[in-house]
PDB file of N, CA and C in Angstrom:
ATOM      1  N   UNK A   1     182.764  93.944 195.208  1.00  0.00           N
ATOM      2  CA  UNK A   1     181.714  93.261 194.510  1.00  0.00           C
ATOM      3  C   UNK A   1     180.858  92.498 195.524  1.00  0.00           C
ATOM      4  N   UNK A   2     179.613  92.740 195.632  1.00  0.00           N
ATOM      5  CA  UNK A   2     178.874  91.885 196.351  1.00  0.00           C
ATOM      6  C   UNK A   2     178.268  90.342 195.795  1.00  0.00           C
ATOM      7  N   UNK A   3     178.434  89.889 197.035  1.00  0.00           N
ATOM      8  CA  UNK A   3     177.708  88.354 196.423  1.00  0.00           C
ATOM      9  C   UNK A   3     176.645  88.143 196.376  1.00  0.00           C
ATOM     10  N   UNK A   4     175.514  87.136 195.544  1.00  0.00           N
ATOM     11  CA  UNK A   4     175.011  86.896 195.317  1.00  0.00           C
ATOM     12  C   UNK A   4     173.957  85.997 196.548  1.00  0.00           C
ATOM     13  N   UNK A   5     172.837  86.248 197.188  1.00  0.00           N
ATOM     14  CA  UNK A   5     172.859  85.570 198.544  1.00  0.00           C
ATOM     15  C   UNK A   5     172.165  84.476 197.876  1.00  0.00           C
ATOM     16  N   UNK A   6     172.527  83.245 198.495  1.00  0.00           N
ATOM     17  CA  UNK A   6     171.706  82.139 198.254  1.00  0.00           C
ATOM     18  C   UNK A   6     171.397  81.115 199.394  1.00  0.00           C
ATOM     19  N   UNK A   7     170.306  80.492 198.591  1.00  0.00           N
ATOM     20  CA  UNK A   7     169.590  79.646 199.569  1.00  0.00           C
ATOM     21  C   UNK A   7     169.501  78.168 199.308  1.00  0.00           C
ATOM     22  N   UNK A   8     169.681  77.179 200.126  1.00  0.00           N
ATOM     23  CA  UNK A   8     169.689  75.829 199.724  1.00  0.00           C
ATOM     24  C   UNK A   8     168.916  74.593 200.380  1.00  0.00           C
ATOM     25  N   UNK A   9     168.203  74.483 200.200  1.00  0.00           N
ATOM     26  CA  UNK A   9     167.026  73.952 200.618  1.00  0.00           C
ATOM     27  C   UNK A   9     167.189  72.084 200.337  1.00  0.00           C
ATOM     28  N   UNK A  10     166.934  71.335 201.874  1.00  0.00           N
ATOM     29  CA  UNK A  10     167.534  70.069 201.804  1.00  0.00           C
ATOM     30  C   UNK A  10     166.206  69.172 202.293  1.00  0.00           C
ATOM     31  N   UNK A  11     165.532  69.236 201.776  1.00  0.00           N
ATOM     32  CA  UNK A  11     163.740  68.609 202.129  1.00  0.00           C
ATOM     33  C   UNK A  11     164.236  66.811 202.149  1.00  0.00           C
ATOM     34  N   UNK A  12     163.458  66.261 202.706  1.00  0.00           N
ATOM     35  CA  UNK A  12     163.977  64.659 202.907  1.00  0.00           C
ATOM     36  C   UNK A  12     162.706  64.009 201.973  1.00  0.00           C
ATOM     37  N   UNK A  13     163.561  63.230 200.801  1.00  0.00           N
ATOM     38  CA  UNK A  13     162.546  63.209 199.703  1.00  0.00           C
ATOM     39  C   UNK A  13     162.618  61.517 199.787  1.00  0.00           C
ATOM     40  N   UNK A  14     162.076  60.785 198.737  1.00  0.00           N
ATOM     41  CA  UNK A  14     162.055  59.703 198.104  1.00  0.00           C
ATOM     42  C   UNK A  14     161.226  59.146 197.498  1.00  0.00           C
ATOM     43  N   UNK A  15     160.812  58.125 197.224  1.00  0.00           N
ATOM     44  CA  UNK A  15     159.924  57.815 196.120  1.00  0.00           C
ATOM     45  C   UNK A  15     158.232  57.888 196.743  1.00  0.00           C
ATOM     46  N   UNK A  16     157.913  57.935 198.019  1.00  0.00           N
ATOM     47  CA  UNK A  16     156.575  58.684 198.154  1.00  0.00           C
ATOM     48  C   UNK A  16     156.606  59.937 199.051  1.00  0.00           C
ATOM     49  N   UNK A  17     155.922  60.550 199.077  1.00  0.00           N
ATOM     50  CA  UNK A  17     155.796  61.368 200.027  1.00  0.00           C
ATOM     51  C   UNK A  17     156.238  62.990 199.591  1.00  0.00           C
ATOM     52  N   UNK A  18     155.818  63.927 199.767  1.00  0.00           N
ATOM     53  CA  UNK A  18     156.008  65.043 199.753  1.00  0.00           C
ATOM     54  C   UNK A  18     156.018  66.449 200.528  1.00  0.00           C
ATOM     55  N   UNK A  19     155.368  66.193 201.751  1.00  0.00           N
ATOM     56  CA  UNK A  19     155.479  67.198 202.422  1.00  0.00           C
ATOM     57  C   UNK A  19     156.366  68.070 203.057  1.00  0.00           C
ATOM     58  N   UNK A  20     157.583  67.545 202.874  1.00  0.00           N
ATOM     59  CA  UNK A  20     158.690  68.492 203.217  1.00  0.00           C
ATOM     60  C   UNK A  20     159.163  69.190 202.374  1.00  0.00           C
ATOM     61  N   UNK A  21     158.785  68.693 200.874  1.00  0.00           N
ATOM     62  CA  UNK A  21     159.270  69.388 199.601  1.00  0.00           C
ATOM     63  C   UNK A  21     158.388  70.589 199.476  1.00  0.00           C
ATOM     64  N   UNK A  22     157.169  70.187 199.834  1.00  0.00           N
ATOM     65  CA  UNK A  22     156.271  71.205 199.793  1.00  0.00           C
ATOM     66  C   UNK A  22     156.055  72.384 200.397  1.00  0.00           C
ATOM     67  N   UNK A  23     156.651  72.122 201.841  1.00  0.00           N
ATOM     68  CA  UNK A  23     156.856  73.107 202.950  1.00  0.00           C
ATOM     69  C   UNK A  23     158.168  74.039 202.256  1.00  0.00           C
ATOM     70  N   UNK A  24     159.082  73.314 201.700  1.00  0.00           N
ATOM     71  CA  UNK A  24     160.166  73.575 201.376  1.00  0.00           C
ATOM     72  C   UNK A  24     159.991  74.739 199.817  1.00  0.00           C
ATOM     73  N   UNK A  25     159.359  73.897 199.325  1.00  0.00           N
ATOM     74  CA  UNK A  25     159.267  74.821 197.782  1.00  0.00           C
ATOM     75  C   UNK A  25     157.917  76.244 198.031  1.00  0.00           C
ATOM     76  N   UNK A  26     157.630  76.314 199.185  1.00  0.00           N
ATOM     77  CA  UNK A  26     156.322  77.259 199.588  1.00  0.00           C
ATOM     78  C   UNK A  26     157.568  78.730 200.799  1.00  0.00           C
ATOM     79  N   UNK A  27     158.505  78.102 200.556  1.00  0.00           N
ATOM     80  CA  UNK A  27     159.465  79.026 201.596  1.00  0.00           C
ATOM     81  C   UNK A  27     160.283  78.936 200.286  1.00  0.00           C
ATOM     82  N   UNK A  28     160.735  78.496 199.294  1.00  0.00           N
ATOM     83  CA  UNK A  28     161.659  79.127 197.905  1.00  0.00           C
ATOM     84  C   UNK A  28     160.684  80.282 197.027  1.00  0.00           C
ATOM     85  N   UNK A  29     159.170  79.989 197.259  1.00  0.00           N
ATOM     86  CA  UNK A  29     158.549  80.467 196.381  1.00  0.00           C
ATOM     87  C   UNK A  29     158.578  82.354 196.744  1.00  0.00           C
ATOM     88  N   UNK A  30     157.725  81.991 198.020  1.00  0.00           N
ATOM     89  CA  UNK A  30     157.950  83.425 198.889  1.00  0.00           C
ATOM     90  C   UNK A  30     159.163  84.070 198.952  1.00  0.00           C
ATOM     91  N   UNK A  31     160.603  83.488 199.388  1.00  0.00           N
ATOM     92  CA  UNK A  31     162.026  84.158 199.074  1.00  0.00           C
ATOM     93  C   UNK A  31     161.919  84.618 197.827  1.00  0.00           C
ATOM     94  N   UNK A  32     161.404  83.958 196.420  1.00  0.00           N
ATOM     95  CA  UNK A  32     161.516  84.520 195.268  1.00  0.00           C
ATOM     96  C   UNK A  32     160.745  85.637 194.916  1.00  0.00           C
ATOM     97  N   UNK A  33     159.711  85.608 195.654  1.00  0.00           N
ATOM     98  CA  UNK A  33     158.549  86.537 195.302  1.00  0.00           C
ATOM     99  C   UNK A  33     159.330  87.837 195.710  1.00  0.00           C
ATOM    100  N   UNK A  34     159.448  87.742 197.022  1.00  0.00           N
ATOM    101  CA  UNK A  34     160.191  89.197 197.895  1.00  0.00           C
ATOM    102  C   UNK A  34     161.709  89.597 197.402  1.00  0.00           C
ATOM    103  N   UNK A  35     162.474  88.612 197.599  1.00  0.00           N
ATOM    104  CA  UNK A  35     163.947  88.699 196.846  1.00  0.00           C
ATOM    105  C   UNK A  35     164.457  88.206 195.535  1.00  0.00           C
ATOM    106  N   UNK A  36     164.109  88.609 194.146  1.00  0.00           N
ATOM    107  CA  UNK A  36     164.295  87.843 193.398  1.00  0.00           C
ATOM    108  C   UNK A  36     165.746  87.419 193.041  1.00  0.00           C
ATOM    109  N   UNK A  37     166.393  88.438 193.907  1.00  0.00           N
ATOM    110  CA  UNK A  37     167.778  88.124 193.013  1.00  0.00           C
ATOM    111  C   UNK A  37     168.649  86.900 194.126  1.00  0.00           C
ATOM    112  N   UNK A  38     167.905  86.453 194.724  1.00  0.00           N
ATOM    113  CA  UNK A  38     168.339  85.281 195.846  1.00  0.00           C
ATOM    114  C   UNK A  38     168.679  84.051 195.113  1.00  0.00           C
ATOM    115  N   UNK A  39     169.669  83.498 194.751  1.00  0.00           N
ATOM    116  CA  UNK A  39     170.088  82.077 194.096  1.00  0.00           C
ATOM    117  C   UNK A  39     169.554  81.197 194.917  1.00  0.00           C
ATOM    118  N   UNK A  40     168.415  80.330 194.456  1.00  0.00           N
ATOM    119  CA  UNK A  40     167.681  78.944 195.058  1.00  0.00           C
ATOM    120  C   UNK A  40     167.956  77.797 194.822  1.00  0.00           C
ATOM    121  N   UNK A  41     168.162  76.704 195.168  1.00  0.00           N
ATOM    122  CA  UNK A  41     168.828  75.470 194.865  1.00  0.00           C
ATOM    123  C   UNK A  41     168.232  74.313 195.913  1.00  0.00           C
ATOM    124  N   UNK A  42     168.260  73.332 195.420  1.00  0.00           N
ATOM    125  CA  UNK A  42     167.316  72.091 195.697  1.00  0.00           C
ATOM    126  C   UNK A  42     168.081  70.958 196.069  1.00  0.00           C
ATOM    127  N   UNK A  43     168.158  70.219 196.966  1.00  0.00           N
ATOM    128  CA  UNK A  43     168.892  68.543 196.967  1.00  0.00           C
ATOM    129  C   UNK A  43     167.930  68.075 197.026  1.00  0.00           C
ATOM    130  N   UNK A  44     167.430  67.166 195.854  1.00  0.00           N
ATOM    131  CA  UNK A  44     166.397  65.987 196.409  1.00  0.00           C
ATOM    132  C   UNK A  44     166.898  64.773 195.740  1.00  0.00           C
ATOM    133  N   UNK A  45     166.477  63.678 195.993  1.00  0.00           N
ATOM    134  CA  UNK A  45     166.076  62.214 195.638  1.00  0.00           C
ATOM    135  C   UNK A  45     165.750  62.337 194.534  1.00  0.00           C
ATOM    136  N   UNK A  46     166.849  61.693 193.414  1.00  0.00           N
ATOM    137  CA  UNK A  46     166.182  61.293 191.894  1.00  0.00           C
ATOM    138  C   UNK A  46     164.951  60.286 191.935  1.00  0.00           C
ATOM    139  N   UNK A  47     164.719  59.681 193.075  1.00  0.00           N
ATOM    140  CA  UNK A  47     163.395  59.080 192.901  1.00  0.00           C
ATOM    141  C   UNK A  47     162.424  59.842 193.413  1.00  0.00           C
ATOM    142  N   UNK A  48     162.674  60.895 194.154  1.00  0.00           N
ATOM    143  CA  UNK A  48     161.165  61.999 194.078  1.00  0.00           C
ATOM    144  C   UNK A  48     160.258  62.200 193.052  1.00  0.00           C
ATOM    145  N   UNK A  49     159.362  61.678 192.723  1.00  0.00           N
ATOM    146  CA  UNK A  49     158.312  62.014 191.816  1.00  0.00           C
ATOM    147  C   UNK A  49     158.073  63.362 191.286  1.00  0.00           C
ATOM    148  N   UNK A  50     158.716  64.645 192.143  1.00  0.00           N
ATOM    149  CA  UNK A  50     158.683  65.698 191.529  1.00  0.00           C
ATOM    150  C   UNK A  50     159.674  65.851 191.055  1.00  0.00           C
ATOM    151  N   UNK A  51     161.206  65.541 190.826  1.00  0.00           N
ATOM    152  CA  UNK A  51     162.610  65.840 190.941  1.00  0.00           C
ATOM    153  C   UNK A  51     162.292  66.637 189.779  1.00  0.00           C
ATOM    154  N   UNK A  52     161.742  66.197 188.765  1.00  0.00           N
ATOM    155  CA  UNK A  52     161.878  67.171 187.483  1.00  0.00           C
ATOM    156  C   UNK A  52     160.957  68.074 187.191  1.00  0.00           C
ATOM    157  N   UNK A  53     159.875  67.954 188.379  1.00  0.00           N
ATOM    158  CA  UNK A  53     159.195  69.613 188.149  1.00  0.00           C
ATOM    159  C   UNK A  53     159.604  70.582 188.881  1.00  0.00           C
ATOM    160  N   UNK A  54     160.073  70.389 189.635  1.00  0.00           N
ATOM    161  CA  UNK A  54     161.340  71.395 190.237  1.00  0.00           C
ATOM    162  C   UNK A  54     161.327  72.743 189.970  1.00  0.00           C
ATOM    163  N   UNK A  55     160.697  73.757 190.171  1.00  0.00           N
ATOM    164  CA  UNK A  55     160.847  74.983 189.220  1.00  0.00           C
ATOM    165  C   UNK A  55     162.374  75.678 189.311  1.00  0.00           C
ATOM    166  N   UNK A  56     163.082  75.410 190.528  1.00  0.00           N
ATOM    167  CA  UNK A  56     164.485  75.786 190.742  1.00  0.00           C
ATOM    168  C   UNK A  56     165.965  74.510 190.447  1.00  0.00           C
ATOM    169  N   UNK A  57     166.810  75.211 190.293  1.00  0.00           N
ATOM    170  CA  UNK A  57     167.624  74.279 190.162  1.00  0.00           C
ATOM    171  C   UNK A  57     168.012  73.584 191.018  1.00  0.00           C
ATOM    172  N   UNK A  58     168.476  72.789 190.569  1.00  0.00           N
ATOM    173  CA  UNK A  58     168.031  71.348 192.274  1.00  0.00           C
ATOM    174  C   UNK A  58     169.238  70.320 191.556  1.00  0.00           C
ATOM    175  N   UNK A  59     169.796  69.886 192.470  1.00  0.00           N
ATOM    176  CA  UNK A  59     170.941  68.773 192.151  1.00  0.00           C
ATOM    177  C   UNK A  59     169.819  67.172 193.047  1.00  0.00           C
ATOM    178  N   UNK A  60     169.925  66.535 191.630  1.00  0.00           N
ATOM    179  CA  UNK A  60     169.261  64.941 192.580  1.00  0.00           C
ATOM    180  C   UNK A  60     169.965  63.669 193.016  1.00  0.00           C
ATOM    181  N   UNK A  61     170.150  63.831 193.799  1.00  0.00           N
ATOM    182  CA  UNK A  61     170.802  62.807 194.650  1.00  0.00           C
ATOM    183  C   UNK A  61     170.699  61.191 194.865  1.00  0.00           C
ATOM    184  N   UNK A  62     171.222  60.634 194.869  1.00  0.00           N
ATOM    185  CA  UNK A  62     171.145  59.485 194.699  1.00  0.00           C
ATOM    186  C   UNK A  62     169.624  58.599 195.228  1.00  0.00           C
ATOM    187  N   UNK A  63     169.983  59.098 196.609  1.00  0.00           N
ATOM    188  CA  UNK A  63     168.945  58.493 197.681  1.00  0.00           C
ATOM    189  C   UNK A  63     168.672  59.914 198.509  1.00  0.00           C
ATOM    190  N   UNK A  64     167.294  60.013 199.311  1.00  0.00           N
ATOM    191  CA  UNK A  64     167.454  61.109 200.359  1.00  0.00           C
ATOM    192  C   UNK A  64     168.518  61.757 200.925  1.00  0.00           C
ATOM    193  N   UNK A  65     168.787  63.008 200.927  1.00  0.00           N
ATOM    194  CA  UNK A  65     169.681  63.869 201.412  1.00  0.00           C
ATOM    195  C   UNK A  65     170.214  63.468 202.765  1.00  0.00           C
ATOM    196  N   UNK A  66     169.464  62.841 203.231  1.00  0.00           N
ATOM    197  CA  UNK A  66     169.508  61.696 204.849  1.00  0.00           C
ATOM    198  C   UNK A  66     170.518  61.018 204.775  1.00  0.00           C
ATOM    199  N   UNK A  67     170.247  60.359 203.428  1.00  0.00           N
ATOM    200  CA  UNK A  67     171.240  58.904 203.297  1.00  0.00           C
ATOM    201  C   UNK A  67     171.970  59.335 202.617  1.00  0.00           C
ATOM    202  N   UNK A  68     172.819  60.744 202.278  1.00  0.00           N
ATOM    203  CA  UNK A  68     173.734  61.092 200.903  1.00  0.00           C
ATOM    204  C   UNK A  68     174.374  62.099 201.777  1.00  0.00           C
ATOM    205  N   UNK A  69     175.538  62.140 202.973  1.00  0.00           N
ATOM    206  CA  UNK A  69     175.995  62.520 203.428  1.00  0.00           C
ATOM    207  C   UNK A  69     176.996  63.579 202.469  1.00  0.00           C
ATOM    208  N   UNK A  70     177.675  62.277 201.976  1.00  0.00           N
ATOM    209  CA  UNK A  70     178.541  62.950 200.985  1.00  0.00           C
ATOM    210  C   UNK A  70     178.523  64.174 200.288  1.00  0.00           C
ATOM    211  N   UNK A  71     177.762  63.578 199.292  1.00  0.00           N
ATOM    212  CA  UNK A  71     177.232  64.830 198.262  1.00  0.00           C
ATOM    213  C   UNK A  71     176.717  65.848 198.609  1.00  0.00           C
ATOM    214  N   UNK A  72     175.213  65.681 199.966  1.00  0.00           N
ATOM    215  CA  UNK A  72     175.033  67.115 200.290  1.00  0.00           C
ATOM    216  C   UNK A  72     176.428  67.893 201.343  1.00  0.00           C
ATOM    217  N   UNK A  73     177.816  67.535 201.540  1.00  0.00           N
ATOM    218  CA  UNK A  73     178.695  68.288 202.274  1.00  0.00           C
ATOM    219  C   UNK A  73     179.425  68.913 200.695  1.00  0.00           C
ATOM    220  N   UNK A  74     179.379  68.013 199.703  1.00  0.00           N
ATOM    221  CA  UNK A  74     179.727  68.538 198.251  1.00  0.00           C
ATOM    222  C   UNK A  74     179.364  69.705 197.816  1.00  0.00           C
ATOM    223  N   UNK A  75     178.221  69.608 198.119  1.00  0.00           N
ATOM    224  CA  UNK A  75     177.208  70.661 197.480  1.00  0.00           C
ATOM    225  C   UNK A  75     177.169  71.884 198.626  1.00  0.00           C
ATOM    226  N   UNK A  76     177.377  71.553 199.919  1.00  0.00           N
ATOM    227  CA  UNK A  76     177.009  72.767 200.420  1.00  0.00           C
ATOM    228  C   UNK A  76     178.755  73.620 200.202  1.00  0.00           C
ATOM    229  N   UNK A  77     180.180  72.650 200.100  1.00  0.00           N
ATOM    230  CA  UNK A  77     181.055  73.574 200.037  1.00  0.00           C
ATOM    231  C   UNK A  77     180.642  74.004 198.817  1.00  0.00           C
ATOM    232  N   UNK A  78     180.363  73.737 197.162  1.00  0.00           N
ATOM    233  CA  UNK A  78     180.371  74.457 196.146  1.00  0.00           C
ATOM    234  C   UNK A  78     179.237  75.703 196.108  1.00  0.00           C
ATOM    235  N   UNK A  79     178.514  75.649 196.848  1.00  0.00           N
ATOM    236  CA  UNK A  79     177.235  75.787 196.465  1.00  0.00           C
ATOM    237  C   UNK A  79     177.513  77.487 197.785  1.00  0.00           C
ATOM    238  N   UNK A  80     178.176  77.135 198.133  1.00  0.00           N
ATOM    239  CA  UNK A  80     178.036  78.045 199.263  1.00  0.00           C
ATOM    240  C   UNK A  80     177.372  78.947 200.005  1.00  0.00           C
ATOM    241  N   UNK A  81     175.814  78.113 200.556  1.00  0.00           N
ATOM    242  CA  UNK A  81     174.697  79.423 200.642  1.00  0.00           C
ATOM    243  C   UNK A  81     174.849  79.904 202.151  1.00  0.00           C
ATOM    244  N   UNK A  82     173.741  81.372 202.122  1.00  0.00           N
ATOM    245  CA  UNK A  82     173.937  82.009 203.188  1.00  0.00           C
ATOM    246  C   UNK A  82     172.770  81.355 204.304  1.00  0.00           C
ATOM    247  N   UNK A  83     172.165  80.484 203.844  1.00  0.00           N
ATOM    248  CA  UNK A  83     171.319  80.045 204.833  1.00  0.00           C
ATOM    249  C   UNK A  83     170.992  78.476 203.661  1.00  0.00           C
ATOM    250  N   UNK A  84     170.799  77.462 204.620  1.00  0.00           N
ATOM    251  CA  UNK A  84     170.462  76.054 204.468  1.00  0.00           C
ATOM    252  C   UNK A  84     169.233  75.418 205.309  1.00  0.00           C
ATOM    253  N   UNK A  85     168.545  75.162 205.060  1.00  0.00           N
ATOM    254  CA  UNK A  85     167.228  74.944 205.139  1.00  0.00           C
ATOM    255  C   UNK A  85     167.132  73.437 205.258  1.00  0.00           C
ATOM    256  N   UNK A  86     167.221  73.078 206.148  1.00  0.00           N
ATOM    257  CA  UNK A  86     166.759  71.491 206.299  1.00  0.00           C
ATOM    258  C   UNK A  86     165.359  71.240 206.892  1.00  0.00           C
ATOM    259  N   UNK A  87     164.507  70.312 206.141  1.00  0.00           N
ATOM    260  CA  UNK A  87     163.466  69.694 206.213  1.00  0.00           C
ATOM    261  C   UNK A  87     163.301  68.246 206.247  1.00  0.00           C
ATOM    262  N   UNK A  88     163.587  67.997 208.040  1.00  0.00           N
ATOM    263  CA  UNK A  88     163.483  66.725 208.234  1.00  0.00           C
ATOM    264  C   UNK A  88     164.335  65.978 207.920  1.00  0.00           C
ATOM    265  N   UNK A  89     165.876  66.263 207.151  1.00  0.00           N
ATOM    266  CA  UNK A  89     166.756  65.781 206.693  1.00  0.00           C
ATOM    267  C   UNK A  89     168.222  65.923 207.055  1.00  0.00           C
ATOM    268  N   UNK A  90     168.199  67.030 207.940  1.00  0.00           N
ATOM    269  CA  UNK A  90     169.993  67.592 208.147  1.00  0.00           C
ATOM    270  C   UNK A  90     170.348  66.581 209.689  1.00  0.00           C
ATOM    271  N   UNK A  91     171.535  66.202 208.951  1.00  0.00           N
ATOM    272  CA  UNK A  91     172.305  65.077 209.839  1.00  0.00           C
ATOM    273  C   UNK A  91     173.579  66.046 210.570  1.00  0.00           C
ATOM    274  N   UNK A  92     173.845  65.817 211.411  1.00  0.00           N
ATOM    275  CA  UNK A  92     174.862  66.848 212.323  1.00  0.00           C
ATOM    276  C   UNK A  92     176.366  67.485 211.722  1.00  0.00           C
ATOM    277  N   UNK A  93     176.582  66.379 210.502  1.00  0.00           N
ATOM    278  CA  UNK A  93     177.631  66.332 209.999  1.00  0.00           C
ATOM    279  C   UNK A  93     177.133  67.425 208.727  1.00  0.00           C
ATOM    280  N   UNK A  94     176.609  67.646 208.530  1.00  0.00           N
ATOM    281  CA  UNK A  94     175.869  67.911 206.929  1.00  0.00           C
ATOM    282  C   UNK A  94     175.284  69.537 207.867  1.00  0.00           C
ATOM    283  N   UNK A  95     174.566  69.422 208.796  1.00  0.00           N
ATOM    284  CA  UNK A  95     174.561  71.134 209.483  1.00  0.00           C
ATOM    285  C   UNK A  95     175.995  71.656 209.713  1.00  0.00           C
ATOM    286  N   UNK A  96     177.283  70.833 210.351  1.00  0.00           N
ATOM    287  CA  UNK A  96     178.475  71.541 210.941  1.00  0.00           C
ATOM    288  C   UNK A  96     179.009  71.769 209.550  1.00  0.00           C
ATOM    289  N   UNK A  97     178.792  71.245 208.433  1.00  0.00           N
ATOM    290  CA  UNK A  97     179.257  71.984 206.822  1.00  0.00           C
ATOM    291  C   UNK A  97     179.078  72.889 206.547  1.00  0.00           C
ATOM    292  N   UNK A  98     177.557  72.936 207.006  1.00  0.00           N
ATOM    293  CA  UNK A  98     176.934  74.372 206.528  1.00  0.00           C
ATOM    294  C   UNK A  98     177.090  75.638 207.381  1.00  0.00           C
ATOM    295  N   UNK A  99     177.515  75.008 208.678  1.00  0.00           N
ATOM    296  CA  UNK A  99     178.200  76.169 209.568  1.00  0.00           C
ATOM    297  C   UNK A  99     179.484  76.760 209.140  1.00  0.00           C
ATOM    298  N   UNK A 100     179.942  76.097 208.580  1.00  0.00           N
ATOM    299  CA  UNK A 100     181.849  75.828 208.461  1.00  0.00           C
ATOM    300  C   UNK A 100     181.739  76.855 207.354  1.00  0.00           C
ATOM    301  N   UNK A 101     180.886  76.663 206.301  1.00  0.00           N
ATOM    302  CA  UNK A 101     180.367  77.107 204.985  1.00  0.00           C
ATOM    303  C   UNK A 101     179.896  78.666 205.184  1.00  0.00           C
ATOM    304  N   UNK A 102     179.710  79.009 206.580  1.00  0.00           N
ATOM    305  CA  UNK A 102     178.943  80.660 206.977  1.00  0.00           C
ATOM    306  C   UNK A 102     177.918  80.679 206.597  1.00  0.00           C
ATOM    307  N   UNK A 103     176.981  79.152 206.131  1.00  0.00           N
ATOM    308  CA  UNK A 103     175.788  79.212 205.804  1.00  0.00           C
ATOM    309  C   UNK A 103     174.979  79.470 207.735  1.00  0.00           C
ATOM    310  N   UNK A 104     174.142  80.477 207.924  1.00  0.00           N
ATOM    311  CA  UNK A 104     173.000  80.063 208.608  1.00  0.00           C
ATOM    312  C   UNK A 104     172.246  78.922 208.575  1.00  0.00           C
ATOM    313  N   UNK A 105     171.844  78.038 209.946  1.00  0.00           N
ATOM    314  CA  UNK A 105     170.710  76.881 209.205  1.00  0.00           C
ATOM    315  C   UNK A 105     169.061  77.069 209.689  1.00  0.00           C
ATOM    316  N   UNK A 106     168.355  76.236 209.464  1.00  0.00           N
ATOM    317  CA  UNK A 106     167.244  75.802 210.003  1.00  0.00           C
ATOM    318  C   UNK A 106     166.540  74.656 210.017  1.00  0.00           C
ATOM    319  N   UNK A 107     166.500  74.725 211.136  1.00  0.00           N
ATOM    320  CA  UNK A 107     165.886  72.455 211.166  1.00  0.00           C
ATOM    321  C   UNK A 107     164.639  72.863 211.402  1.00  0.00           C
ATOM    322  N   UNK A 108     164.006  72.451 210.360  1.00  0.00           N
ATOM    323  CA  UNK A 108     162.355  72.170 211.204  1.00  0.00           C
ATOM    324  C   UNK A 108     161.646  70.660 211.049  1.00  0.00           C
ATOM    325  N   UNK A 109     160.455  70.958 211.620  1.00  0.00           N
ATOM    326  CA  UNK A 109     159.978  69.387 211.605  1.00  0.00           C
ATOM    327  C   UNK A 109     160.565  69.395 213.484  1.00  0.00           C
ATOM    328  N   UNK A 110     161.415  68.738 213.621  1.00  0.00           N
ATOM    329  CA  UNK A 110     161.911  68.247 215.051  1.00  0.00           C
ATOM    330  C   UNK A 110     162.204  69.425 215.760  1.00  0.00           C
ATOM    331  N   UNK A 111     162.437  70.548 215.220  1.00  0.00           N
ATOM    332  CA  UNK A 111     162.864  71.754 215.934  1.00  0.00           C
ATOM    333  C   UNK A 111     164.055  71.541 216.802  1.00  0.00           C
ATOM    334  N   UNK A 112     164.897  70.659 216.133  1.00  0.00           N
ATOM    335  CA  UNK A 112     166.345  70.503 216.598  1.00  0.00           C
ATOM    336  C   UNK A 112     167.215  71.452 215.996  1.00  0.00           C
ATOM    337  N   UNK A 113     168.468  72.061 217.141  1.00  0.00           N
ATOM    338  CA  UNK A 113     169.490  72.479 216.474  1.00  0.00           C
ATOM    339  C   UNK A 113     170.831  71.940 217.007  1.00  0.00           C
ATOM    340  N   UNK A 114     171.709  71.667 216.744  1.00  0.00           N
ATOM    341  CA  UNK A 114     172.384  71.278 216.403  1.00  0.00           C
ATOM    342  C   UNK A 114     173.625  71.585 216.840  1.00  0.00           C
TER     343      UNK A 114
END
């Protein structure tokens, strides 16, 4: 049985600002367009002003994915994607999950890896 590939996208949100969500939801949109059968998934900030227009399913987090160590290592063991997408937000501990996880990553913004 093959799995289902998915993608998990960790944009650094909070109560202003949007451009990483945006960069972020413009790279879910295109994966969807080309691959539809790709499972998409969201960590943002319940105080993101968009959290609930969200067109994908998205778990909201307390505070920025920055400051929510926890939960996004939660989410990346349940969630188990084949690639993790950090925008401006992946902390070293929270990428070596997603390694551990056989997720692929990508840092952009700083063009750090990790």
């Amino acid at each position: 049985m093959t799995s289902v590939p998915r993608l998990l996208l960790v944009p650094v949100s909070g109560p202003r600002g949007m451009g990483e969500y945006a960069r972020c939801l413009a790279v879910a949109d295109a994966v969807h367009e080309r691959w539809p059968q790709v499972e998409i998934r969201f960590l943002v900030s319940r105080e993101a002003p968009y959290v609930d227009s969200c067109p994908y399913p998205r778990v909201a987090l307390p505070s920025s994915p920055t400051r929510c160590t926890r939960e996004v290592l939660a989410e990346i063991a349940a969630f188990r994607p084949g690639l993790v997408l950090f925008d401006n937000s992946g902390r070293t501990r929270q990428i070596k999950a997603a390694r551990a996880a056989g997720a692929m990553h990508a840092a952009s913004e700083a063009g750090l890896d990790y």
